[in-house]
PDB file of N, CA and C in Angstrom:
ATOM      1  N   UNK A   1       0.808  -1.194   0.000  1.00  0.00           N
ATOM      2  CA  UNK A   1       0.000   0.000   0.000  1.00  0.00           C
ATOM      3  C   UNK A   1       0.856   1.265   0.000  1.00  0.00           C
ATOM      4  N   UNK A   2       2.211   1.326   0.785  1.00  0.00           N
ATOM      5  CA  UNK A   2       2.735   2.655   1.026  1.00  0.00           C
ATOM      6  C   UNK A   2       3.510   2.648  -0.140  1.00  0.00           C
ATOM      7  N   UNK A   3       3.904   1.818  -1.437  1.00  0.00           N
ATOM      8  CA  UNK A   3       4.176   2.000  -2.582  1.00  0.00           C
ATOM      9  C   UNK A   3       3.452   2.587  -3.590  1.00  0.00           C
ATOM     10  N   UNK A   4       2.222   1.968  -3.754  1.00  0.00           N
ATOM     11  CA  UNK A   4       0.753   3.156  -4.568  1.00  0.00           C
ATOM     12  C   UNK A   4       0.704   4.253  -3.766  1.00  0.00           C
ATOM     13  N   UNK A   5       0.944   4.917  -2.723  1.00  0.00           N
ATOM     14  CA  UNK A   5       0.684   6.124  -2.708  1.00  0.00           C
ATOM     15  C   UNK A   5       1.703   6.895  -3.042  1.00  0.00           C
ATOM     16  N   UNK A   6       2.776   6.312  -2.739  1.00  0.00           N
ATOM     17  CA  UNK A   6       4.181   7.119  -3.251  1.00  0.00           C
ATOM     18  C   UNK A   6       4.204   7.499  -4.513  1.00  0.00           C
ATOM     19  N   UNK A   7       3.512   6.415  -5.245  1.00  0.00           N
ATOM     20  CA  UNK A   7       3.597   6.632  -7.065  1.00  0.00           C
ATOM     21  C   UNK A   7       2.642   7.736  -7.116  1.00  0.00           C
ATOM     22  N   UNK A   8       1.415   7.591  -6.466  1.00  0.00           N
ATOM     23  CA  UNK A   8       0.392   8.833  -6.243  1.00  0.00           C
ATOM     24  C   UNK A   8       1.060   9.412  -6.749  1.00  0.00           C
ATOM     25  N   UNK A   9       1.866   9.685  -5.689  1.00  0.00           N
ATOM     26  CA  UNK A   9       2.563  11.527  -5.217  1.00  0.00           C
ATOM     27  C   UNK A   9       3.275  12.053  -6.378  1.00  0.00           C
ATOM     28  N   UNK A  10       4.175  10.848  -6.850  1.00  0.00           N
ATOM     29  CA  UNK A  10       4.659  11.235  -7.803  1.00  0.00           C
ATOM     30  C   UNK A  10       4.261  11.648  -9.496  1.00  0.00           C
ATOM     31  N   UNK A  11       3.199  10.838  -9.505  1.00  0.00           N
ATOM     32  CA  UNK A  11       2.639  11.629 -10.553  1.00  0.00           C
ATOM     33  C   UNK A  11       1.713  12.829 -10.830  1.00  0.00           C
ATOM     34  N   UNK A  12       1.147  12.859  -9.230  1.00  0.00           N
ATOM     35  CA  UNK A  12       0.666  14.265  -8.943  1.00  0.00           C
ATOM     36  C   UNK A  12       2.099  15.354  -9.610  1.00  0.00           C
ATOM     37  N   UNK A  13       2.788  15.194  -9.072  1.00  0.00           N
ATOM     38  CA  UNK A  13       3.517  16.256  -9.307  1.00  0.00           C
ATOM     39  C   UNK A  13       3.959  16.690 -10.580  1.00  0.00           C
ATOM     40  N   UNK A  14       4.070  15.784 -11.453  1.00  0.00           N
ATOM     41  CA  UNK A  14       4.166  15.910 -12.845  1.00  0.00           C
ATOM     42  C   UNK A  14       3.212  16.836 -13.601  1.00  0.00           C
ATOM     43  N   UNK A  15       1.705  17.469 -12.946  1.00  0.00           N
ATOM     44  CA  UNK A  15       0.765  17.725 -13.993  1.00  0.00           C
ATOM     45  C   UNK A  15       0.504  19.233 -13.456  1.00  0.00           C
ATOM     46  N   UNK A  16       0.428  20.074 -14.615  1.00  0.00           N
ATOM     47  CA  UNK A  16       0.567  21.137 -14.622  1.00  0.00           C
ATOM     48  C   UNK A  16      -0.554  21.722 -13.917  1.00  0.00           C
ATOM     49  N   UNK A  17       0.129  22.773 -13.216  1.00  0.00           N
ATOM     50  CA  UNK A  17      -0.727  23.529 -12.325  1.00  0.00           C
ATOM     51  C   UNK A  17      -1.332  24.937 -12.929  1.00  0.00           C
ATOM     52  N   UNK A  18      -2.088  26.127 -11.826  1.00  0.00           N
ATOM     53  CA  UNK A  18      -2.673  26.912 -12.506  1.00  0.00           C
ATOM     54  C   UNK A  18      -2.044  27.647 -13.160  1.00  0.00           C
ATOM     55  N   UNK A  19      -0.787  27.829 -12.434  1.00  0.00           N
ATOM     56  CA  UNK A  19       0.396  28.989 -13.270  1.00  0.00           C
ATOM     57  C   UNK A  19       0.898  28.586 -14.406  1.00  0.00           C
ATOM     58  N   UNK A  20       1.069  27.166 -14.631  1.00  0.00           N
ATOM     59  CA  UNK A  20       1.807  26.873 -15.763  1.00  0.00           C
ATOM     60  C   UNK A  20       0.823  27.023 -17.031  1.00  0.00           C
ATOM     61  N   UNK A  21      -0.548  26.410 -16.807  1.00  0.00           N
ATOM     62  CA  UNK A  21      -1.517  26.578 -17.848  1.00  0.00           C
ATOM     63  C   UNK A  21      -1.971  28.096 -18.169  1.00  0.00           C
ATOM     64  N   UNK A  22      -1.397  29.204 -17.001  1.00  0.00           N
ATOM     65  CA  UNK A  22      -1.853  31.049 -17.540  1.00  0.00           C
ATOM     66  C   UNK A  22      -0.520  31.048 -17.927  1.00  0.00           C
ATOM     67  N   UNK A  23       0.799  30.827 -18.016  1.00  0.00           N
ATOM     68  CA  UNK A  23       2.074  30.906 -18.692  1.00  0.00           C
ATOM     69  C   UNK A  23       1.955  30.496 -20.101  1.00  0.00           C
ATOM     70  N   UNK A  24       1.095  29.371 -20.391  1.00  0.00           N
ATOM     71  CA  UNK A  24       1.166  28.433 -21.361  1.00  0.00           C
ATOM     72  C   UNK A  24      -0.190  29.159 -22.524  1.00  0.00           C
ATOM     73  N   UNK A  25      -1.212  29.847 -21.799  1.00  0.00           N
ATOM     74  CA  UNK A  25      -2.585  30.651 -22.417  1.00  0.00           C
ATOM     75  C   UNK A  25      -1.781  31.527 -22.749  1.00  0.00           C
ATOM     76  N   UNK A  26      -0.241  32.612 -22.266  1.00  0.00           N
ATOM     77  CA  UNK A  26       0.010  33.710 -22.612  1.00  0.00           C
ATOM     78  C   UNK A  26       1.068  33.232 -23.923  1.00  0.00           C
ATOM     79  N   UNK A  27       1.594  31.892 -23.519  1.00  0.00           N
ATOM     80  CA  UNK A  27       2.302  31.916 -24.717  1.00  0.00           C
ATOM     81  C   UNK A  27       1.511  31.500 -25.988  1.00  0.00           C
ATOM     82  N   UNK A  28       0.298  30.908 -26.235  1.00  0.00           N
ATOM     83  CA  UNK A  28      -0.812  30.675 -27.293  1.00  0.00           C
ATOM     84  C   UNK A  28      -1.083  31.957 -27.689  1.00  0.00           C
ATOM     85  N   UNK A  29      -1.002  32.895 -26.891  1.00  0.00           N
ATOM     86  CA  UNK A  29      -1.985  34.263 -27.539  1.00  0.00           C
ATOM     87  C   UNK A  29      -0.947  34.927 -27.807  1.00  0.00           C
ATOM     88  N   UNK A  30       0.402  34.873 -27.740  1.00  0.00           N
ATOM     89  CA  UNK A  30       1.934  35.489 -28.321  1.00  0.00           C
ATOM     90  C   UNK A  30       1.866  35.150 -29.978  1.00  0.00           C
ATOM     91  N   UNK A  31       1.858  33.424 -29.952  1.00  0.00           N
ATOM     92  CA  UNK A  31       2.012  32.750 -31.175  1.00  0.00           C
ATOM     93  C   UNK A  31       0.725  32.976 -32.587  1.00  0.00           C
ATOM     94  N   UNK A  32      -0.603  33.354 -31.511  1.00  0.00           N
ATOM     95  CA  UNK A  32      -1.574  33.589 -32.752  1.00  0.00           C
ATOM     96  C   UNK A  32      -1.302  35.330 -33.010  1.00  0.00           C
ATOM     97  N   UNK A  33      -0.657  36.142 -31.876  1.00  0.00           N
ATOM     98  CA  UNK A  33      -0.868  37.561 -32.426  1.00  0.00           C
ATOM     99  C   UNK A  33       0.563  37.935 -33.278  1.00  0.00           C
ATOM    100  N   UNK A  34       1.722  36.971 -33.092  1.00  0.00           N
ATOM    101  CA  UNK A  34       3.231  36.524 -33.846  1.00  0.00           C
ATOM    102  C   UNK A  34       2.112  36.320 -35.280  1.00  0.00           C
ATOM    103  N   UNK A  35       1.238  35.076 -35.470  1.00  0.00           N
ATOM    104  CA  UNK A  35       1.034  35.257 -36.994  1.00  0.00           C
ATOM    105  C   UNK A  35      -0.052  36.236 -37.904  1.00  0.00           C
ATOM    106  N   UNK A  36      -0.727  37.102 -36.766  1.00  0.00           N
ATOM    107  CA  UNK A  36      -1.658  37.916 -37.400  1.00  0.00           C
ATOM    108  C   UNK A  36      -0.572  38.853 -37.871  1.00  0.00           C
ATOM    109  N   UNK A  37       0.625  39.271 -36.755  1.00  0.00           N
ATOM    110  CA  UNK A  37       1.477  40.318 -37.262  1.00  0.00           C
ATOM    111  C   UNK A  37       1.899  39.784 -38.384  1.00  0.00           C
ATOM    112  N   UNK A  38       2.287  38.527 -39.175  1.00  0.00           N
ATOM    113  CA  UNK A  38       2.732  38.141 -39.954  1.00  0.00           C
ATOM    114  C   UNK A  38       1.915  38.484 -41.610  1.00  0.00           C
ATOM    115  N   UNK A  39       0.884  37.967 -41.020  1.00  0.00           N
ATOM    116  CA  UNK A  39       0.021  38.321 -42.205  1.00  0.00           C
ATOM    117  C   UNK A  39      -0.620  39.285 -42.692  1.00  0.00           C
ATOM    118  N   UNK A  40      -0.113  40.930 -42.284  1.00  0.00           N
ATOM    119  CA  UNK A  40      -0.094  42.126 -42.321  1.00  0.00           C
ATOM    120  C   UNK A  40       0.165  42.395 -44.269  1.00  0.00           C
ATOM    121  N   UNK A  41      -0.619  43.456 -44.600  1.00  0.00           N
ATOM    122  CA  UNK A  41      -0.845  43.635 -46.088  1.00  0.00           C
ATOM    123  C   UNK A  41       1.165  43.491 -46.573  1.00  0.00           C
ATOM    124  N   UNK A  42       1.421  44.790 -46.288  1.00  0.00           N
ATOM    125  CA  UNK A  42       2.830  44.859 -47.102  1.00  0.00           C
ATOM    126  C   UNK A  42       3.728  43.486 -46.728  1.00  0.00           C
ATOM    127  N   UNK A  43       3.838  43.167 -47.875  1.00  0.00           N
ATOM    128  CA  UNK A  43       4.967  41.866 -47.196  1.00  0.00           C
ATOM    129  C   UNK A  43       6.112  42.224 -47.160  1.00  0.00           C
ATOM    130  N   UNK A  44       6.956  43.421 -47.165  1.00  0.00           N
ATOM    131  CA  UNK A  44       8.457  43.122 -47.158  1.00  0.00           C
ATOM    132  C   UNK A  44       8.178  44.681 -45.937  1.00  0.00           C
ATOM    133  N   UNK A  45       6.565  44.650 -45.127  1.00  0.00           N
ATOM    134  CA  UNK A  45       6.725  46.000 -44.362  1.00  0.00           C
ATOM    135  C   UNK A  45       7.192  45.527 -42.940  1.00  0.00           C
ATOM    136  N   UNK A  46       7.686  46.602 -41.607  1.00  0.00           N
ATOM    137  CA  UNK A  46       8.317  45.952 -40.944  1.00  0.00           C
ATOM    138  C   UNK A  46       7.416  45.266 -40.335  1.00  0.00           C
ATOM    139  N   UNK A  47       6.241  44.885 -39.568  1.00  0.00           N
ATOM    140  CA  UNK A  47       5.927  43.873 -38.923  1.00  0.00           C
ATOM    141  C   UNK A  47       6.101  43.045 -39.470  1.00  0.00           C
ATOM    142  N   UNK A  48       5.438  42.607 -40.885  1.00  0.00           N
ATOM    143  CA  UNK A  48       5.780  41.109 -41.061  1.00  0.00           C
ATOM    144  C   UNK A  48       6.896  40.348 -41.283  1.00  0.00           C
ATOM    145  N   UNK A  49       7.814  41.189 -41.454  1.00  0.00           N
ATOM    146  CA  UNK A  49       8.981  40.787 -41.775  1.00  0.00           C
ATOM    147  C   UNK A  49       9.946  40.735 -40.455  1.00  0.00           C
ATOM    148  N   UNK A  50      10.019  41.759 -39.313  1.00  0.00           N
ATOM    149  CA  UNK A  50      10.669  41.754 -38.360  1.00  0.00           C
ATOM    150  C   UNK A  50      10.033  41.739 -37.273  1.00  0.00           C
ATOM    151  N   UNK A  51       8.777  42.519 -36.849  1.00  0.00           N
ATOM    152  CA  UNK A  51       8.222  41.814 -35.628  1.00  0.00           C
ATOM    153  C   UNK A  51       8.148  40.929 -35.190  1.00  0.00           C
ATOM    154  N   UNK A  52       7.104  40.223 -36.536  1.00  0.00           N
ATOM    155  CA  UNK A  52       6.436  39.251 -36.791  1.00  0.00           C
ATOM    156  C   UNK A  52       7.588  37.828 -36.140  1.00  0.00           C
ATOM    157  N   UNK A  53       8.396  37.690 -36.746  1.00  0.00           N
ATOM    158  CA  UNK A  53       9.438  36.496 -36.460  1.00  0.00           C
ATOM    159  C   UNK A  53      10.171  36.448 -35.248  1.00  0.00           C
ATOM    160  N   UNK A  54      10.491  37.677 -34.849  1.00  0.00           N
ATOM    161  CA  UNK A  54      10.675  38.523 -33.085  1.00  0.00           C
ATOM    162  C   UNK A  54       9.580  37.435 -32.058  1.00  0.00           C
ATOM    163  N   UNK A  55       8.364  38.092 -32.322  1.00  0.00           N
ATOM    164  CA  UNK A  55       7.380  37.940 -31.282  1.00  0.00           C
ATOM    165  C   UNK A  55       7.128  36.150 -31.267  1.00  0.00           C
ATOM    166  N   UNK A  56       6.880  35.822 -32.720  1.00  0.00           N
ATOM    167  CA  UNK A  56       7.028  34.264 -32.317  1.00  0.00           C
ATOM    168  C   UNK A  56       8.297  33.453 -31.674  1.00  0.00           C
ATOM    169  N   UNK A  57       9.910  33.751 -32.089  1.00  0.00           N
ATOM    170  CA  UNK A  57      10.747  33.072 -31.415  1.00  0.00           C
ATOM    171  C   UNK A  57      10.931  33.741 -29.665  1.00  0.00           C
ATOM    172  N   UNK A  58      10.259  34.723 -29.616  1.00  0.00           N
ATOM    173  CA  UNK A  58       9.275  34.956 -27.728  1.00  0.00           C
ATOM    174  C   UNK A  58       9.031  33.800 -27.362  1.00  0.00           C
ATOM    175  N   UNK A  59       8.069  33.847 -28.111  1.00  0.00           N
ATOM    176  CA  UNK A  59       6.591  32.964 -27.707  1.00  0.00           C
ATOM    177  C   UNK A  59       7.564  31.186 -27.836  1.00  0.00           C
ATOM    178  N   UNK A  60       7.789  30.998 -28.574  1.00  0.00           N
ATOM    179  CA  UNK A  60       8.162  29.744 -29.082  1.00  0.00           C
ATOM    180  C   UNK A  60       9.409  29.109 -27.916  1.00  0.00           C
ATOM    181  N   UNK A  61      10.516  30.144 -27.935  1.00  0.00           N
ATOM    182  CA  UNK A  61      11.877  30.016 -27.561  1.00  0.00           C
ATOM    183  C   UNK A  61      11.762  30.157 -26.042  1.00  0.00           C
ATOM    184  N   UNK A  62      10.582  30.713 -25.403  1.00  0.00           N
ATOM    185  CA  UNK A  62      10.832  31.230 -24.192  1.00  0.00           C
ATOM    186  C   UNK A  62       9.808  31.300 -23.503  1.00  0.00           C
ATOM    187  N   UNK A  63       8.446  31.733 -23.606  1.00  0.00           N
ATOM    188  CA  UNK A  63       7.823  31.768 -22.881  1.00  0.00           C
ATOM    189  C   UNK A  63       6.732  30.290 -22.716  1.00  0.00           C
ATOM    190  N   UNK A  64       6.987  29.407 -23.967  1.00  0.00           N
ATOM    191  CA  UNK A  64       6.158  28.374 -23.755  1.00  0.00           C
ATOM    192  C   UNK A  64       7.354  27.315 -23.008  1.00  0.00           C
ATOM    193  N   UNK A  65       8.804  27.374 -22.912  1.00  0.00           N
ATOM    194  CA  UNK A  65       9.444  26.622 -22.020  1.00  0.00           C
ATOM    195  C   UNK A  65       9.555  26.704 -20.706  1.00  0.00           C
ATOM    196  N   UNK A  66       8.734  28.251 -20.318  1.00  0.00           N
ATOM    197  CA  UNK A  66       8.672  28.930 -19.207  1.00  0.00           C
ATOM    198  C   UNK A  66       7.602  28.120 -18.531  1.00  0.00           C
ATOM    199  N   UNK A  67       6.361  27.777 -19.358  1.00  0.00           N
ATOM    200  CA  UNK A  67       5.252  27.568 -19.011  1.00  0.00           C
ATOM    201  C   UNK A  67       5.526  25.829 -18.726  1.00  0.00           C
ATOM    202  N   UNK A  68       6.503  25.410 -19.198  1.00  0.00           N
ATOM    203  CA  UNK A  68       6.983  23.728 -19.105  1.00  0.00           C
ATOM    204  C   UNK A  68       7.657  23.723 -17.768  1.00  0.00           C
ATOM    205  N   UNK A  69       8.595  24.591 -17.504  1.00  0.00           N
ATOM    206  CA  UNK A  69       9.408  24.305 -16.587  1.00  0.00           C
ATOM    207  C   UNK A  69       8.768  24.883 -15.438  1.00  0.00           C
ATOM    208  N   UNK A  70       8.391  25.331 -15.164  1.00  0.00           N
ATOM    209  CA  UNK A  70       7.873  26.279 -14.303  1.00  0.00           C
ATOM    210  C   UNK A  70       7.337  25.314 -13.092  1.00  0.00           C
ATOM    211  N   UNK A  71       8.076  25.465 -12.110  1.00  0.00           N
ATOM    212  CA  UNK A  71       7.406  24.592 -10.751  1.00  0.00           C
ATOM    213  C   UNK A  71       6.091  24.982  -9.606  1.00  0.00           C
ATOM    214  N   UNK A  72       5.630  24.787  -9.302  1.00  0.00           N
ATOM    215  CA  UNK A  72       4.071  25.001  -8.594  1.00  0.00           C
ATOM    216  C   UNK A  72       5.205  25.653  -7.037  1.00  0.00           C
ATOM    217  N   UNK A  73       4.460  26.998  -6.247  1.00  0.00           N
ATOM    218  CA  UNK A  73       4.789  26.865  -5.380  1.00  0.00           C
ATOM    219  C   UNK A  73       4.655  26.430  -4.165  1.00  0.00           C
ATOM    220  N   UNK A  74       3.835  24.969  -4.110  1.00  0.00           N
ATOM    221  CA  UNK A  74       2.940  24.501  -3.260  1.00  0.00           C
ATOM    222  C   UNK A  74       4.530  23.535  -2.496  1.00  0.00           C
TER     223      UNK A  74
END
């Protein structure tokens, strides 16, 4: 018995908590407003060309690994 609860515990801890899933909502709404900037009329104007690729390797490179790693402070 005191082996199944240990495993409990341990996979409790594995599953993402509230912070990681509002880390993880901010990096979704980085990556869809990364491709609206993208798809801006002028194509060679600066958002789509330099924001645009900016704000997604944010979103991509950093704030959704933020939202992975990120430990609960319980």
């Amino acid at each position: 018995m005191a082996k199944v609860a240990k495993n409990q515990a341990e996979v409790q801890s594995f599953t993402f908590g509230k912070r990681n899933l509002y880390i993880l909502t901010v990096g979704i709404i980085t990556i869809i407003i990364g491709f609206i900037l993208m798809a801006q009329p002028p194509v060679n104007g600066f958002m789509s060309r330099t924001l645009a690729p900016i704000v997604l390797v944010i979103a991509y490179l950093v704030i959704i690994p933020i939202s992975i790693l990120a430990k609960n402070k319980e």
